[in-house]
N, C-alpha and C. Protein backbone atom coordinates (compact mmCIF):
# COMPACT_ATOMS: atom_id res chain seq x y z
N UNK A 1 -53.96 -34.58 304.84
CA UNK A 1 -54.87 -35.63 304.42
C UNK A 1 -54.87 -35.78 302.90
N UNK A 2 -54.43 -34.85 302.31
CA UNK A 2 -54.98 -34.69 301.10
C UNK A 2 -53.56 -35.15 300.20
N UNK A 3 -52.31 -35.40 300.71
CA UNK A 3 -50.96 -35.67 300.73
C UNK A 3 -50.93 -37.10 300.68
N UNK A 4 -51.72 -37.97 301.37
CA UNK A 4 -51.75 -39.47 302.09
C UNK A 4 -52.48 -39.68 300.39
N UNK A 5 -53.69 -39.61 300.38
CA UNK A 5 -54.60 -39.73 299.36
C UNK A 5 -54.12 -39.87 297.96
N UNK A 6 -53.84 -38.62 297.90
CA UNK A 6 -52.80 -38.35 296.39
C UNK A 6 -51.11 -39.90 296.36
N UNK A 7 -51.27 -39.83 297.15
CA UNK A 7 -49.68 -40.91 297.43
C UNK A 7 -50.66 -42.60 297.40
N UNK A 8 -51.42 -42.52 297.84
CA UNK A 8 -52.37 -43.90 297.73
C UNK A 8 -52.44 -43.72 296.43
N UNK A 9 -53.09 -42.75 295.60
CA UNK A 9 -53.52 -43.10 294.28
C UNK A 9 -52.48 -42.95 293.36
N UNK A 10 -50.95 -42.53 293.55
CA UNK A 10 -50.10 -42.51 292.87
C UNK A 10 -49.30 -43.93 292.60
N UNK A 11 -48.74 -44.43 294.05
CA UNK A 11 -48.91 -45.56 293.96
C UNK A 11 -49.71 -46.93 293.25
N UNK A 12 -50.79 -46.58 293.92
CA UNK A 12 -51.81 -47.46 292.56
C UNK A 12 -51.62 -47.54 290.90
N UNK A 13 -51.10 -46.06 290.87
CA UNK A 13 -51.15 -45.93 289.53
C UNK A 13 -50.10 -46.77 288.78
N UNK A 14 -48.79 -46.28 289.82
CA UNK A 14 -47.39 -47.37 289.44
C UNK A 14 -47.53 -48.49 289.17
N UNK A 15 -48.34 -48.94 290.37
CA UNK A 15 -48.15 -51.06 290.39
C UNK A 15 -48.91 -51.29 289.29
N UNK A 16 -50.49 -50.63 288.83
CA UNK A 16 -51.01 -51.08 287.52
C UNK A 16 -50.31 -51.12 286.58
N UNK A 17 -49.48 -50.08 286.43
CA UNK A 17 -48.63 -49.64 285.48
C UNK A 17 -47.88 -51.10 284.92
N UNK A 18 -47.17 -50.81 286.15
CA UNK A 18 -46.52 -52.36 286.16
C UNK A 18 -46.58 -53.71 285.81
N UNK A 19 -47.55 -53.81 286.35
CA UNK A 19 -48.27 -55.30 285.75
C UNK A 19 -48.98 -55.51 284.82
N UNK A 20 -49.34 -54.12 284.09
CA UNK A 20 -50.06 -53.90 282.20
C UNK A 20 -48.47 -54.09 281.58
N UNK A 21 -47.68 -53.52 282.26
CA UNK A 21 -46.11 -53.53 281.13
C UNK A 21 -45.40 -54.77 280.86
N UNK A 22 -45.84 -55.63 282.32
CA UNK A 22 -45.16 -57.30 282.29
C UNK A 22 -46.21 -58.03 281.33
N UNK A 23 -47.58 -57.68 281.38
CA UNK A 23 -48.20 -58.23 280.18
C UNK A 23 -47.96 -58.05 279.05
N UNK A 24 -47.73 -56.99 278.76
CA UNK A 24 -47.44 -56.59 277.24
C UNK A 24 -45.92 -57.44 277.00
N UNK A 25 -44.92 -57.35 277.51
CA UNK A 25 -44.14 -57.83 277.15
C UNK A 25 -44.29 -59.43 276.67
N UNK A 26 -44.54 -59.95 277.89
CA UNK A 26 -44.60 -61.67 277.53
C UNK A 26 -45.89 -61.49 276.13
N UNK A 27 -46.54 -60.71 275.69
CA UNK A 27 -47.21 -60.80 274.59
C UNK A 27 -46.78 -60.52 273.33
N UNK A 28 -45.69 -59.17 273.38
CA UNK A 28 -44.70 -59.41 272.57
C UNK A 28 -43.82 -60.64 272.17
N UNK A 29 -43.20 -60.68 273.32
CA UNK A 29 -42.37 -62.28 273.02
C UNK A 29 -43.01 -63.50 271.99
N UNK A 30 -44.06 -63.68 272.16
CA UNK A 30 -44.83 -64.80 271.18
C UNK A 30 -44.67 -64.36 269.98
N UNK A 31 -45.55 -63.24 269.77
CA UNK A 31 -45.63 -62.31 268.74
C UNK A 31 -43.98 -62.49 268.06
N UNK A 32 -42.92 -61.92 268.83
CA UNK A 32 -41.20 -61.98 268.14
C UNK A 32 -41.04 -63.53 267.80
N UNK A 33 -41.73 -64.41 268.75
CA UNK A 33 -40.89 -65.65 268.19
C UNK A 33 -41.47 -66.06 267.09
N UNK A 34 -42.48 -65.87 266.98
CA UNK A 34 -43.64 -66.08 265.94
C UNK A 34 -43.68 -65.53 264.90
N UNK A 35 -42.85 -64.33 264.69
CA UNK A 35 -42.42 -63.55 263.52
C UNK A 35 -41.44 -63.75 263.08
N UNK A 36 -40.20 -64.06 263.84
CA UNK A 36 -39.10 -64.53 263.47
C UNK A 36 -39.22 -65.67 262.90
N UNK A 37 -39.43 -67.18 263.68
CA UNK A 37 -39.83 -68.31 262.63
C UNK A 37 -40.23 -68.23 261.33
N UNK A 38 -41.40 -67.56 261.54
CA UNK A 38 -42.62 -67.08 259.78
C UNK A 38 -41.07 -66.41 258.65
N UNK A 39 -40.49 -65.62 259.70
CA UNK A 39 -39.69 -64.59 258.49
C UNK A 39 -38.50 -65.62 257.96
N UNK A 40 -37.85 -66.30 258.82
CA UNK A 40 -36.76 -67.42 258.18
C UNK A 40 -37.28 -68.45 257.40
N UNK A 41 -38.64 -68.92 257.66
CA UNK A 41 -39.39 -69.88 257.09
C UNK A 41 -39.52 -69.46 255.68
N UNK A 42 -40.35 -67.97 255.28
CA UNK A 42 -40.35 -67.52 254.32
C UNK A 42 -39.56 -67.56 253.55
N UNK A 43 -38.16 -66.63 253.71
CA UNK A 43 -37.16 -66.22 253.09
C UNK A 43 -36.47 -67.36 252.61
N UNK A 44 -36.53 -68.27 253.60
CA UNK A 44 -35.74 -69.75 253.15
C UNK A 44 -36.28 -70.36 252.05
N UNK A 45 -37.63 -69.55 251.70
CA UNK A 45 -38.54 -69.98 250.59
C UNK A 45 -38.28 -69.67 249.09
N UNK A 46 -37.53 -68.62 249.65
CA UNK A 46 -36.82 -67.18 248.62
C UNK A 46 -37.77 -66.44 248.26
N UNK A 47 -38.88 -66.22 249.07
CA UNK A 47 -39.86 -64.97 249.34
C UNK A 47 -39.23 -63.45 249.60
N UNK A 48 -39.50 -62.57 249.00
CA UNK A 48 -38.88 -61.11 248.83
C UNK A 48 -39.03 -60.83 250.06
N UNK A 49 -37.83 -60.20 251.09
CA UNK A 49 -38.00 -60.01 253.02
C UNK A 49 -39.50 -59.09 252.82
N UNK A 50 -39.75 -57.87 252.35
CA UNK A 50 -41.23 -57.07 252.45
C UNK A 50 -41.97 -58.42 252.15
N UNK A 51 -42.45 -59.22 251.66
CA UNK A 51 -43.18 -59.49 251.32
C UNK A 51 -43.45 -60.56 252.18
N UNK A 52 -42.60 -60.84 253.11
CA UNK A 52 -42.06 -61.86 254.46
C UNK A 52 -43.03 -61.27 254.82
N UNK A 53 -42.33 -60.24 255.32
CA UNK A 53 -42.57 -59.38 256.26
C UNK A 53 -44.14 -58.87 256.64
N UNK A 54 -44.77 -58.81 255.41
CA UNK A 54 -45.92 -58.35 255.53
C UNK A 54 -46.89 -59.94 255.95
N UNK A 55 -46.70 -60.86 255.40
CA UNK A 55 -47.40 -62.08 255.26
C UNK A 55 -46.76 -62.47 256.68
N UNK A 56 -45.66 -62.50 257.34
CA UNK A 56 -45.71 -62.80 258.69
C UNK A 56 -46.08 -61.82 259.58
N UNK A 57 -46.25 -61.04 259.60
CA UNK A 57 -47.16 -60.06 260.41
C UNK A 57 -48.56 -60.05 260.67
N UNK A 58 -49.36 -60.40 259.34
CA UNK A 58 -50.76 -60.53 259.31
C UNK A 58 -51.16 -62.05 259.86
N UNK A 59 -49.90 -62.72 259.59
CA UNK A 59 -50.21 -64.04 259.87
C UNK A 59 -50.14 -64.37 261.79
N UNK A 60 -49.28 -63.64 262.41
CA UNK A 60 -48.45 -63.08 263.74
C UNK A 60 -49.43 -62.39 264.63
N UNK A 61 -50.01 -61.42 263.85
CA UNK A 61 -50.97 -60.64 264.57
C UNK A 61 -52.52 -61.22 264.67
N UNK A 62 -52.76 -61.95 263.47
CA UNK A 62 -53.88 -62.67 264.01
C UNK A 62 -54.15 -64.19 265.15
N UNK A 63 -53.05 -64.39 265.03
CA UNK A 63 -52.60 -65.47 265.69
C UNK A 63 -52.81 -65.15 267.56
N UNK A 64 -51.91 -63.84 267.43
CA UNK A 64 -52.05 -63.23 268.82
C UNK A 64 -53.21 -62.95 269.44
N UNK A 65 -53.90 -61.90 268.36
CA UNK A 65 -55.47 -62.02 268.50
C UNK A 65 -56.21 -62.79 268.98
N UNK A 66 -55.86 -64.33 268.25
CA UNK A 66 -57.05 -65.28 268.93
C UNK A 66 -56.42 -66.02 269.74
N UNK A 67 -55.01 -66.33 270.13
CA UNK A 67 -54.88 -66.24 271.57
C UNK A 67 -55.48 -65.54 272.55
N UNK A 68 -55.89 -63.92 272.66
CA UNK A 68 -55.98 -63.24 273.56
C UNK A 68 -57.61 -63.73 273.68
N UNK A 69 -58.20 -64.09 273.01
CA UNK A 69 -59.66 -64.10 272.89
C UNK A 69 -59.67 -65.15 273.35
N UNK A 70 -59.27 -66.51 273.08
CA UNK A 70 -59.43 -67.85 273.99
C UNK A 70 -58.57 -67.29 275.59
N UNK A 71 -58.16 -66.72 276.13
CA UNK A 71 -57.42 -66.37 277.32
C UNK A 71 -58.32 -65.28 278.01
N UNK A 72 -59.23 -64.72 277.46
CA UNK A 72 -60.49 -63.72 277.76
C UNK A 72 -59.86 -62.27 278.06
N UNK A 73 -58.51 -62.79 277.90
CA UNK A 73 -57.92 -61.21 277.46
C UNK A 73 -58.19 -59.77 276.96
N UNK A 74 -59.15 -60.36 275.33
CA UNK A 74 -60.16 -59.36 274.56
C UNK A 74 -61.05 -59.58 274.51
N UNK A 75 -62.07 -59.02 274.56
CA UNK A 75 -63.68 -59.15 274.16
C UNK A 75 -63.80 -58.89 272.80
């Protein structure tokens, strides 16, 4: 009994697993395309790449942020 149980909740554990990891990804993806644009945009500016880099990131990550918050994603 105690074999069945443990295998129910292992299972469970997988498929969550699973479907937190397919989220994260497609949330990455925005995030990459969204950093990449910002970073060619920049540089094409003749902005120093760190300094890309940092200004498309903050710019990337907040962006994501309030995506996730209009999507009720984050509280």
């Amino acid at each position: 009994m105690a074999r069945k149980v443990f295998a129910v909740l292992f299972i469970c554990i997988v498929v969550f697993a699973a479907v937190h990891l397919s989220e994260a990804d497609e949330a990455n993806f925005n995030y990459k395309d969204c950093f990449d644009k910002c970073k060619t945009d920049c540089t094409a500016a003749g902005t120093d790449g760190s300094d890309c880099e940092m200004k498309c990131d903050d710019s990337c990550s907040g962006q994501e942020q309030s995506d996730r918050v209009e999507e009720g994603k984050l509280v």
